[in-house]
N, C-alpha and C. Protein backbone atom coordinates (compact mmCIF):
# COMPACT_ATOMS: atom_id res chain seq x y z
N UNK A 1 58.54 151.75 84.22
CA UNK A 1 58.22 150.95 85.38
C UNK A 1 56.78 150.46 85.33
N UNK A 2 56.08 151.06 85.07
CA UNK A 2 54.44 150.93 85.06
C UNK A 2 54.28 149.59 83.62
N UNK A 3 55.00 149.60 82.69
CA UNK A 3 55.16 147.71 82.27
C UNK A 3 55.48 147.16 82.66
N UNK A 4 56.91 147.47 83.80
CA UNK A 4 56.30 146.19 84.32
C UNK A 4 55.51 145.56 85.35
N UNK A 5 55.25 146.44 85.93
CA UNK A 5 54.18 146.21 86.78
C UNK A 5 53.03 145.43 86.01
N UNK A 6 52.88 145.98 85.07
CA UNK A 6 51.58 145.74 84.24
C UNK A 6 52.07 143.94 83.84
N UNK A 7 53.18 143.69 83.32
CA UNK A 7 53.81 142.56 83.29
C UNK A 7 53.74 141.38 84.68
N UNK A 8 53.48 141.82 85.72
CA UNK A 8 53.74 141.21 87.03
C UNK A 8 52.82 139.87 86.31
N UNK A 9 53.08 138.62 86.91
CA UNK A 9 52.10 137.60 86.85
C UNK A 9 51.97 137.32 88.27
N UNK A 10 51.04 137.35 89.01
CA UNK A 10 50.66 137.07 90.36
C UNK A 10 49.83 135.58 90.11
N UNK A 11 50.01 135.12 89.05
CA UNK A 11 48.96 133.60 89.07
C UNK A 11 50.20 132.82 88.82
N UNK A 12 51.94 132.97 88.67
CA UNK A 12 52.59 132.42 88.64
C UNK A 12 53.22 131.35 90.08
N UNK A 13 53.22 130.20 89.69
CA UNK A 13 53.35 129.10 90.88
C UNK A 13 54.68 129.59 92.10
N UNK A 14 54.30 129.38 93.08
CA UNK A 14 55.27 130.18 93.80
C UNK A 14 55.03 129.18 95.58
N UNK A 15 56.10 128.96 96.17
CA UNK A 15 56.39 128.61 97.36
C UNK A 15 57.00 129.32 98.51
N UNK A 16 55.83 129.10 99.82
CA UNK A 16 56.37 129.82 101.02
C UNK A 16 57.30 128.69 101.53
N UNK A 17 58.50 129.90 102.14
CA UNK A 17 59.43 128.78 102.99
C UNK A 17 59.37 129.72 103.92
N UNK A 18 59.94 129.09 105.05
CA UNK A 18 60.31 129.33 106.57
C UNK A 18 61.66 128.82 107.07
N UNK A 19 61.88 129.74 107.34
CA UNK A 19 63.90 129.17 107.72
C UNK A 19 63.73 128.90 109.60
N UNK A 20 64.39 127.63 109.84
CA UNK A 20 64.25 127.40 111.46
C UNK A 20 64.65 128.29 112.37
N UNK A 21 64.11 128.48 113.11
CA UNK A 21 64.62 129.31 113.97
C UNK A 21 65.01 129.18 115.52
N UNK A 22 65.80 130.11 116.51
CA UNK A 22 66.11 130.00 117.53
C UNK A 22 66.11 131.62 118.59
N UNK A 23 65.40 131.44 119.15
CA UNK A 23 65.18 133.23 120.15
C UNK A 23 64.72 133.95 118.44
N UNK A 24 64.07 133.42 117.68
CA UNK A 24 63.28 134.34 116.54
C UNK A 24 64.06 135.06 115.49
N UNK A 25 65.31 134.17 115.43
CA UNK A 25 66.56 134.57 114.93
C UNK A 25 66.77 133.45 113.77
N UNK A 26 67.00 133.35 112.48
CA UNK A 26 67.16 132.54 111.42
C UNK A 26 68.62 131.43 111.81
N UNK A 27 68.24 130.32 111.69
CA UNK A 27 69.35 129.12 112.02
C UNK A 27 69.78 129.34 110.62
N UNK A 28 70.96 129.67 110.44
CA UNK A 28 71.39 129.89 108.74
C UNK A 28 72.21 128.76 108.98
N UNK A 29 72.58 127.78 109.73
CA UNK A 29 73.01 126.44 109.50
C UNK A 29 72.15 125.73 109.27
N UNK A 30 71.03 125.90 108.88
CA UNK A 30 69.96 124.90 108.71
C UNK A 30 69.15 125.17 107.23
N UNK A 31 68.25 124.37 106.88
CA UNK A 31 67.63 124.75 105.37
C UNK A 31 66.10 124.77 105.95
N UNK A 32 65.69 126.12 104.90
CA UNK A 32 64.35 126.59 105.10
C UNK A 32 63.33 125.55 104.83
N UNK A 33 62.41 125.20 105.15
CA UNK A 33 61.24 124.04 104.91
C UNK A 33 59.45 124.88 104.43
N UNK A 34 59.37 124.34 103.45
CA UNK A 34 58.44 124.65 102.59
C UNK A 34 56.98 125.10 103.33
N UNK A 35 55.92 125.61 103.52
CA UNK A 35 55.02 125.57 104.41
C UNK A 35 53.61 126.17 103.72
N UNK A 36 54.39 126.59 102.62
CA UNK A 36 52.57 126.55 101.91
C UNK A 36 52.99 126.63 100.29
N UNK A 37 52.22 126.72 99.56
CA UNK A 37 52.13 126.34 98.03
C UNK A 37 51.21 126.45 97.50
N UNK A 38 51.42 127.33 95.93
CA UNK A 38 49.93 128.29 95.22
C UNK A 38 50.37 129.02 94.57
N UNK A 39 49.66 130.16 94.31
CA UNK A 39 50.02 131.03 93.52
C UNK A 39 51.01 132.16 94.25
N UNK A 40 51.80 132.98 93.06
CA UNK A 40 52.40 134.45 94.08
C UNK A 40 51.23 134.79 94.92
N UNK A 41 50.45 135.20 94.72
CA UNK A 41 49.23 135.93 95.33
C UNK A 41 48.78 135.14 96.48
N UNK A 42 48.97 134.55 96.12
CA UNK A 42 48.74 133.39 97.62
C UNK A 42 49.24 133.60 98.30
N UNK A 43 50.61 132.87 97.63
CA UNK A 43 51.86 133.48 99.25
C UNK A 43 52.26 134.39 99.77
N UNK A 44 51.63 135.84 98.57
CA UNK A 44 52.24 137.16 99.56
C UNK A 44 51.09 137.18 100.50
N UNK A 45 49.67 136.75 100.19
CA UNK A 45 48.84 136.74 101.33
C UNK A 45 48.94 136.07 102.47
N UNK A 46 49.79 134.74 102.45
CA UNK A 46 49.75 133.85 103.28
C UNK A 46 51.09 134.18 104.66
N UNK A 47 52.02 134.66 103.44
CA UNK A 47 53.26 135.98 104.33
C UNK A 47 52.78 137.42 104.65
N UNK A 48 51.55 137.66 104.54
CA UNK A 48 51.15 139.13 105.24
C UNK A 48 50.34 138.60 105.98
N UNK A 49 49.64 137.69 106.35
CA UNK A 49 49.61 136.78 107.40
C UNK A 49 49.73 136.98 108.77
N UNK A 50 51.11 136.34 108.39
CA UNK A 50 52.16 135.89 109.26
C UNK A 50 52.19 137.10 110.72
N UNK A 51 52.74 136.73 111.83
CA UNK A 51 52.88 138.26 112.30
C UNK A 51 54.31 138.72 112.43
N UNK A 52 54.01 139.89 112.35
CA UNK A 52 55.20 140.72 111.99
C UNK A 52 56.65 140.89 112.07
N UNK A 53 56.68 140.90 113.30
CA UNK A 53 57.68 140.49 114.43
C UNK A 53 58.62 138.91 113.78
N UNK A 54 57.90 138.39 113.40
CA UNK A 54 58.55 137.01 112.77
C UNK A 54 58.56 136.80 111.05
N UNK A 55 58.15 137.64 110.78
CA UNK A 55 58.02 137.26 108.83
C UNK A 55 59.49 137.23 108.43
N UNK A 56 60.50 138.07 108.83
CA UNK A 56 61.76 137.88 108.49
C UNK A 56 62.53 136.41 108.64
N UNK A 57 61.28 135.68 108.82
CA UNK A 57 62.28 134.19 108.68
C UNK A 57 61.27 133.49 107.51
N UNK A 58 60.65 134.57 106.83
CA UNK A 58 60.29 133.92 105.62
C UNK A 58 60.57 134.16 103.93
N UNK A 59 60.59 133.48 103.33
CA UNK A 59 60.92 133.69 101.97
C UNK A 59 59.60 133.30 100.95
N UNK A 60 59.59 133.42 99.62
CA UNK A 60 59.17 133.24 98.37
C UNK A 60 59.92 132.63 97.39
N UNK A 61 59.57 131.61 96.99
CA UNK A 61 60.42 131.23 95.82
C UNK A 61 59.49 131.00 94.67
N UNK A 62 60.14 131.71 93.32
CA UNK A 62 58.76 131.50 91.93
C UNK A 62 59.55 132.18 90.97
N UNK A 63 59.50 131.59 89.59
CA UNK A 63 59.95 131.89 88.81
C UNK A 63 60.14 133.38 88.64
N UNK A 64 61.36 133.46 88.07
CA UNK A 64 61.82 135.22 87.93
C UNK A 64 60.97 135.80 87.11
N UNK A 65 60.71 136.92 87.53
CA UNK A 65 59.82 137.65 86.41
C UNK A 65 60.31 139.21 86.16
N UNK A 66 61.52 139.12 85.84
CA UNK A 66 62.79 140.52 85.40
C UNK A 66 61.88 141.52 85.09
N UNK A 67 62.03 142.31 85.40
CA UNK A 67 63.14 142.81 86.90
C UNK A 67 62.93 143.32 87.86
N UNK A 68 61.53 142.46 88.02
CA UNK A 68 61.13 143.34 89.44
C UNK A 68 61.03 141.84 90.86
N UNK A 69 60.93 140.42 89.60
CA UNK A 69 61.16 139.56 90.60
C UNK A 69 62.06 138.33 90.23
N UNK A 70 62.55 138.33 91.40
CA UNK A 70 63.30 137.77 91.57
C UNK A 70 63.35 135.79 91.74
N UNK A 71 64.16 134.56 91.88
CA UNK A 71 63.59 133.74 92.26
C UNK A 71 63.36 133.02 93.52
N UNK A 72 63.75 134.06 94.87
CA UNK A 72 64.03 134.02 95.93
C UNK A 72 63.59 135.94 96.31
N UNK A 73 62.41 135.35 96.87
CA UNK A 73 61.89 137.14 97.50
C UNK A 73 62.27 137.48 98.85
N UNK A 74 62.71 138.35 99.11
CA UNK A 74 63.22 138.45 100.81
C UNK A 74 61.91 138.71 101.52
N UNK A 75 61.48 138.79 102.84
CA UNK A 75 60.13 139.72 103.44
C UNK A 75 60.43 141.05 103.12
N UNK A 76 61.17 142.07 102.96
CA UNK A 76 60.93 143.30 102.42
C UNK A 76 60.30 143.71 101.10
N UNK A 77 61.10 142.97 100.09
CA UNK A 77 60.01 142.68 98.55
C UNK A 77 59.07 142.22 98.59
N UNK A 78 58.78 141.26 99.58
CA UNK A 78 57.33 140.30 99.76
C UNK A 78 56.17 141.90 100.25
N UNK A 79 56.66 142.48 100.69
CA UNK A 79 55.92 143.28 101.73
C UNK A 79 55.44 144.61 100.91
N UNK A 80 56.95 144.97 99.52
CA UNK A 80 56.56 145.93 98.48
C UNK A 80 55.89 145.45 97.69
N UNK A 81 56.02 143.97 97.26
CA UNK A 81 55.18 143.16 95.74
C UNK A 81 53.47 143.33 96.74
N UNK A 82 53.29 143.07 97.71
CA UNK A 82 51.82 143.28 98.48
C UNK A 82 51.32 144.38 98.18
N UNK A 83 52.38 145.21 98.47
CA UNK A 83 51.41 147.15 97.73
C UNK A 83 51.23 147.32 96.20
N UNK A 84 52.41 146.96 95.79
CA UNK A 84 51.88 147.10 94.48
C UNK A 84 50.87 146.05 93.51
N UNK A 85 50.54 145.19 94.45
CA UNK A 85 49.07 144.44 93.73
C UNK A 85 48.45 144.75 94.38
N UNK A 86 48.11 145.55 95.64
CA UNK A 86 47.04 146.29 95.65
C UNK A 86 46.26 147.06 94.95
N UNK A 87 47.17 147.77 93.89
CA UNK A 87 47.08 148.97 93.59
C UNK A 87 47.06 149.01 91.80
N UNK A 88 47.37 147.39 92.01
CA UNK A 88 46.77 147.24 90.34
C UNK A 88 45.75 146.52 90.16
């Protein structure tokens, strides 16, 4: 595990989305709209951000980087990939 961590690229190009919402609840009839753009590192900063209560209507999208990422990050991975670049 600790390669791949060591493997992580956090300078890889990566996009915040935001899915619409209604009472703070995800419109899954609707498509998420883009709202910031940069690096991973960016956007997990730009989604730890966010406040709390509402990050679950956000995503990550950035090239896969097997097998720890994916090309669609949920806020729970967004929230583990944050600790573990802390900590490297």
């Amino acid at each position: 595990m600790s390669d791949d961590l060591s493997q992580l690229n956090f300078e890889a190009a990566a996009r915040l989305y935001k899915w619409p919402s209604l009472g703070n609840l995800r419109r899954e009839d609707r498509t998420p709209y883009m709202v910031a753009e940069g690096t991973l590192d960016e956007c997990i900063r730009d989604f730890m951000a966010k406040p709390e209560r509402s990050r679950h209507l956000y995503e990550i999208r950035t090239t896969p980087q097997a097998p720890l990422v994916g090309d669609i990050l949920s806020p729970e991975h967004i929230v583990e990939l944050s600790r573990l670049r802390d900590f490297l």
